[in-house]
C-alpha atoms as a PDB file:
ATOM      1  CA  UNK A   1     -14.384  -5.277   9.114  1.00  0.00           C
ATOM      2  CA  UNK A   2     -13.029  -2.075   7.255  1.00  0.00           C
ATOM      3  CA  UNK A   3     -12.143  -1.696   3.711  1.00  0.00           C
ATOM      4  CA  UNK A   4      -9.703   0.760   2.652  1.00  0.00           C
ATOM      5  CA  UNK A   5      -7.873   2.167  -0.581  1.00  0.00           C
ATOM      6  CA  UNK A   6      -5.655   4.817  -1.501  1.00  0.00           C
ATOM      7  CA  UNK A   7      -4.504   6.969  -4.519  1.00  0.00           C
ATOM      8  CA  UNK A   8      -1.776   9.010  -4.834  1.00  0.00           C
ATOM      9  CA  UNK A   9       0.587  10.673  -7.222  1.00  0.00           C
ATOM     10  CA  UNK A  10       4.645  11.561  -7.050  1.00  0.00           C
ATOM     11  CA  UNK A  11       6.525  14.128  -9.380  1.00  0.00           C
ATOM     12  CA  UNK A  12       9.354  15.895  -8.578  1.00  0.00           C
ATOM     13  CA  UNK A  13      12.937  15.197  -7.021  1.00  0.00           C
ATOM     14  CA  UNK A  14      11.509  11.581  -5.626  1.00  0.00           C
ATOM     15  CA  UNK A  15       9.993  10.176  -8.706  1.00  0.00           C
ATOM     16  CA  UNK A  16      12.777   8.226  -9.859  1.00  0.00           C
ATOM     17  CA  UNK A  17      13.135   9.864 -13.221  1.00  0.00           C
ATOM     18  CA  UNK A  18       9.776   8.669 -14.063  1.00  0.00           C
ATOM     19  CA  UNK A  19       8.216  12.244 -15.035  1.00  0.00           C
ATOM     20  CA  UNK A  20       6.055  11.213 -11.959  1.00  0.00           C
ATOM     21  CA  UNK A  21       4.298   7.834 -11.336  1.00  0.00           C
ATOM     22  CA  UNK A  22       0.923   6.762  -9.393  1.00  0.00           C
ATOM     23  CA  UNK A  23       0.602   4.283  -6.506  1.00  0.00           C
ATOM     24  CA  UNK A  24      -2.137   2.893  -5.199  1.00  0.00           C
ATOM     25  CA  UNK A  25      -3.504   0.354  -2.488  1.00  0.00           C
ATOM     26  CA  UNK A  26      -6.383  -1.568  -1.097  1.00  0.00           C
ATOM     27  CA  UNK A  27      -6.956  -2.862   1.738  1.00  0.00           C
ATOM     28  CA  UNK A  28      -8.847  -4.798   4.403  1.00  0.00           C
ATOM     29  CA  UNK A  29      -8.947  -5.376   7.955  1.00  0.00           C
ATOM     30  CA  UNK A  30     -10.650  -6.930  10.675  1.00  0.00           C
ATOM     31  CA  UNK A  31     -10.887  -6.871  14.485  1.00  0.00           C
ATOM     32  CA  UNK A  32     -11.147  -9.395  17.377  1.00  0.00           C
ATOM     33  CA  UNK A  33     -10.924  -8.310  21.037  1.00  0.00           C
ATOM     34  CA  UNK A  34      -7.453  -6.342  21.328  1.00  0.00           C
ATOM     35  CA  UNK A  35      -6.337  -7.619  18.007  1.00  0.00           C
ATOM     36  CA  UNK A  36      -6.553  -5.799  14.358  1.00  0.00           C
ATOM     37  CA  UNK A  37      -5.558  -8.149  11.273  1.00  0.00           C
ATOM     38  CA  UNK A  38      -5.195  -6.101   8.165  1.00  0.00           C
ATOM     39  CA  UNK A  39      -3.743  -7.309   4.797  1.00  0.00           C
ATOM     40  CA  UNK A  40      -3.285  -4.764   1.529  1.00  0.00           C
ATOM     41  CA  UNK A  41      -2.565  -4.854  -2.029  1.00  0.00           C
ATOM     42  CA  UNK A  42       0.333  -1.955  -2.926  1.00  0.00           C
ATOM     43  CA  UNK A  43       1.625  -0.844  -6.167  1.00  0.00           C
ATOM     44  CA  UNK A  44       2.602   1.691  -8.620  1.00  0.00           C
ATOM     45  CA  UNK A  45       2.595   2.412 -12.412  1.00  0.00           C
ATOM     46  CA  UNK A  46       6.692   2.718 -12.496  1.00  0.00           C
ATOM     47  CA  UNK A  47       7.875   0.147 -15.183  1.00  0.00           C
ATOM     48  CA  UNK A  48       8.640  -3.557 -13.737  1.00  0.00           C
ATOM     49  CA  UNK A  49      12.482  -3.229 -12.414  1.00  0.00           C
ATOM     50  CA  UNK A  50      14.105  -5.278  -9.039  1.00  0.00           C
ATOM     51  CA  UNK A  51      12.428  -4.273  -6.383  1.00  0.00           C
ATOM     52  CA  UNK A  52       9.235  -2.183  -7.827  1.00  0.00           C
ATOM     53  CA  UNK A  53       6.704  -5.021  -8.113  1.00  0.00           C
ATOM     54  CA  UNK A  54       3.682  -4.603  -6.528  1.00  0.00           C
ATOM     55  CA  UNK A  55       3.206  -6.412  -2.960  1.00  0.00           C
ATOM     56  CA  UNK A  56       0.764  -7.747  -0.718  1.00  0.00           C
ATOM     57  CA  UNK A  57       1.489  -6.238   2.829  1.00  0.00           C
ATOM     58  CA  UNK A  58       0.179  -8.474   6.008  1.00  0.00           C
ATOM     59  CA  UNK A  59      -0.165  -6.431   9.700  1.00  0.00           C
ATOM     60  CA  UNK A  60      -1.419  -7.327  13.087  1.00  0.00           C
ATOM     61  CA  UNK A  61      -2.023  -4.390  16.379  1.00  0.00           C
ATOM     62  CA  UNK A  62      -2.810  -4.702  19.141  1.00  0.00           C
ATOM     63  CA  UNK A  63      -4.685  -2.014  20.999  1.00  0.00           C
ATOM     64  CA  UNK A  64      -4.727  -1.474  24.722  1.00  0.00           C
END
């Protein structure tokens, strides 16, 4: 099993007129035989509008 998070911050011609804005993540993943299963938590500090709520994210690889 691997934990991860991450931390970052935007500013500049892509930060939606926000003056800049943080996102963040965390996440966790596990392995069995060929197969990785990860899910994450990802959002930012950008006000609550359509579409900017914060998300869980599910994946699955496969390594060979």
């Amino acid at each position: 099993m691997s934990l991860s998070a991450h931390l970052g911050y935007s500013d500049g011609s892509l930060d939606y007129g926000s003056g800049g804005y943080l996102d963040w993540s965390l996440g966790a993943s596990v392995s069995y035989d060929i197969l990785t299963f990860g899910v994450s938590y990802v959002d930012t500090d950008l006000p609550n509008a359509p579409g900017q709520d914060g998300t869980v994210l599910f994946t699955l690889g496969a390594s060979f």
